[in-house]
Protein backbone atom coordinates (compact mmCIF):
# COMPACT_ATOMS: atom_id res chain seq x y z
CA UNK A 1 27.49 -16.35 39.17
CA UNK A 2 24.53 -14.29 39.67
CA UNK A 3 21.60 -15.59 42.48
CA UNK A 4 18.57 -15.07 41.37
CA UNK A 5 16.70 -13.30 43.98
CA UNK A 6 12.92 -13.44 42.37
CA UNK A 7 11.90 -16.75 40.63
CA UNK A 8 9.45 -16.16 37.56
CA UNK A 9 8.53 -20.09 36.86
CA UNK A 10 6.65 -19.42 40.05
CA UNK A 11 4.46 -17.05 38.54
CA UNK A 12 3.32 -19.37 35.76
CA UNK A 13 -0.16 -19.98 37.68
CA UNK A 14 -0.83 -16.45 38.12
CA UNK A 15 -2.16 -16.22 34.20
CA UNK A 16 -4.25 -17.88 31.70
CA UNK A 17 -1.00 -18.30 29.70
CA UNK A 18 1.22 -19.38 32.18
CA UNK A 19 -1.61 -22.11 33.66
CA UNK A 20 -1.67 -23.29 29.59
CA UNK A 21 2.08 -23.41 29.46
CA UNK A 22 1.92 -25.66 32.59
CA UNK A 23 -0.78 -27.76 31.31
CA UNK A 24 1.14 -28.52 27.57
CA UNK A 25 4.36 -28.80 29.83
CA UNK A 26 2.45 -31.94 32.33
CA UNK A 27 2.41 -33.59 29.08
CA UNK A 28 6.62 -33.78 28.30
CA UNK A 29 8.62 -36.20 30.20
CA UNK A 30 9.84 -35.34 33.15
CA UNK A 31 13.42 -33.79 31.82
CA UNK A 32 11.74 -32.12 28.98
CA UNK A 33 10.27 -30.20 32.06
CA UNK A 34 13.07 -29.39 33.66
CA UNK A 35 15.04 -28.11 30.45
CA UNK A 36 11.86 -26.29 29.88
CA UNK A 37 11.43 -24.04 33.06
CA UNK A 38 15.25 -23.58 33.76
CA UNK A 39 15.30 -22.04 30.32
CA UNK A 40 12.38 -20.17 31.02
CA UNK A 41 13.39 -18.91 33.50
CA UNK A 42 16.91 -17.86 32.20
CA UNK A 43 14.96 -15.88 29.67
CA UNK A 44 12.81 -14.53 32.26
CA UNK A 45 16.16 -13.50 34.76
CA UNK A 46 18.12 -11.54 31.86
CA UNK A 47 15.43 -9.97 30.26
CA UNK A 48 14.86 -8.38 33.50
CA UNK A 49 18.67 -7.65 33.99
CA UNK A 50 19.28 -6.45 30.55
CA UNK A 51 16.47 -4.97 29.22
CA UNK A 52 17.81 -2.96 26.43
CA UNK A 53 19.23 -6.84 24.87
CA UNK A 54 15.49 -7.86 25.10
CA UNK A 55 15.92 -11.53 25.69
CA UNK A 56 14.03 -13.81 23.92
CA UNK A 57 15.44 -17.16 24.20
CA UNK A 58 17.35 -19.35 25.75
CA UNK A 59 19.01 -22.90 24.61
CA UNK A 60 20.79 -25.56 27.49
CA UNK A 61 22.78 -27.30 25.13
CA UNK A 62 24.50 -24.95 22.56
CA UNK A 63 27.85 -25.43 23.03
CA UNK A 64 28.27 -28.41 25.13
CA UNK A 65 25.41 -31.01 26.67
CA UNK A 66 23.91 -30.13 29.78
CA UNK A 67 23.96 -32.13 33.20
CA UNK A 68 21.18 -32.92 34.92
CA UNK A 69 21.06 -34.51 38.17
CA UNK A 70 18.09 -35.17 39.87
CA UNK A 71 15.97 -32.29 39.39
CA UNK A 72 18.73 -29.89 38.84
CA UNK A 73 20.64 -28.51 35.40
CA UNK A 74 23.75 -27.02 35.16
CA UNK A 75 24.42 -25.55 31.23
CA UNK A 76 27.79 -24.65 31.04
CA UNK A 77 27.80 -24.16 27.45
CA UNK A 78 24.09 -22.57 27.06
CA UNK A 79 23.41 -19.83 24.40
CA UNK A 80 20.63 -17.19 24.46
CA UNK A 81 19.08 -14.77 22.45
CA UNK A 82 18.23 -11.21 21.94
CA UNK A 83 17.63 -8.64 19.28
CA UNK A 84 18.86 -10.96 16.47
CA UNK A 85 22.18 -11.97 18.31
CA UNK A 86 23.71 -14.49 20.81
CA UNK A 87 25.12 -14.71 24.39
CA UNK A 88 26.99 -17.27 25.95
CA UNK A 89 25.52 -18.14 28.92
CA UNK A 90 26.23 -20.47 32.28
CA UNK A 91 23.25 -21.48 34.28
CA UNK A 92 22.48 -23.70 37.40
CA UNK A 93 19.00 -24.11 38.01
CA UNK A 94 17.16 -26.47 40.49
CA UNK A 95 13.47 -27.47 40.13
CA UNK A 96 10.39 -28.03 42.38
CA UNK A 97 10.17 -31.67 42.93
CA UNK A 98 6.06 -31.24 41.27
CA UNK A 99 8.09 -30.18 38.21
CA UNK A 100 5.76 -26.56 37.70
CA UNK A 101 8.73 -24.33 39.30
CA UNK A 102 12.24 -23.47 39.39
CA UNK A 103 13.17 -23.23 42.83
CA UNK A 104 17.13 -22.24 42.90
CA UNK A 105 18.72 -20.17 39.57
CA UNK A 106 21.99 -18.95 39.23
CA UNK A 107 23.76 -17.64 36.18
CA UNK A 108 26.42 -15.48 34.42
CA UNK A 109 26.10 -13.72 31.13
CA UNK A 110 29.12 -13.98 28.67
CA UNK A 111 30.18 -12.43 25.39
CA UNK A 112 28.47 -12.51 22.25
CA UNK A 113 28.91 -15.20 20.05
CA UNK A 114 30.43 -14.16 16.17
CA UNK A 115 28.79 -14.95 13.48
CA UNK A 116 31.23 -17.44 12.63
CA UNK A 117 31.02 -19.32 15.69
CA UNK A 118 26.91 -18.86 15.56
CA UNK A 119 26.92 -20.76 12.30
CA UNK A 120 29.37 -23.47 12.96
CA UNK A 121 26.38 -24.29 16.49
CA UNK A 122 24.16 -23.92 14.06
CA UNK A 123 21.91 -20.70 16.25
CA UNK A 124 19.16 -19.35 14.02
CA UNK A 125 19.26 -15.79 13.15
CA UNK A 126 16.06 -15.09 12.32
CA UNK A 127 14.38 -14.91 16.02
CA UNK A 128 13.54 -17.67 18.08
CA UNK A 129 12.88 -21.23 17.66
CA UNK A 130 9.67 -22.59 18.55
């Protein structure tokens, strides 16, 4: 897996945006949160590290459920998006204990999912979900 050596959650306060994103996000419960900013922030990693896929978003649970323990997620069966088509992905990601920041992010990128296997998990096609 791949350590994340820059943390992006952590820039969330630095812009009007990112302060409004924090604000809706202090109104989920407190998993909501966490599912929330590690999948920001696996966005936010691969985008960076693949920018000709142009990432655009990520899902925890698309294969398999997610565990979270205390305020950390491991997805081994996440799914993400880019330019109409989707990645497997594995993530571990650890969060703040305020809940506004990832703190620890790890991940590895797999192979595209087929078609057929994108329709049987039921991944839109048509750009993200919001």
């Amino acid at each position: 897996m791949v350590a994340a050596r820059t943390l992006y959650t952590s820039r969330l306060r630095e812009t009007a945006l990112g302060r409004a994103s924090l604000a809706d996000l202090a109104l989920a419960d407190p998993e909501e949160r966490i599912f929330q900013l590690c999948t920001y922030e696996a966005v936010e990693q691969l985008r960076r590290e693949h920018p000709k896929l142009r990432f655009e978003y990520a899902i925890a649970e698309a294969r398999e459920e997610a565990t979270l323990s205390g305020r950390e997620l491991e997805a081994k069966g996440a799914a993400i998006q880019g330019r109409s088509r989707w990645y497997d992905l594995v993530f571990r990601c650890e969060v703040a204990s305020d809940l506004t920041g990832v703190t620890a992010f790890s991940y590895l990128l797999g192979a595209e999912i087929t078609r057929p296997e994108r329709d049987d998990l039921d991944l839109p096609t048509d750009g993200p979900i919001h």
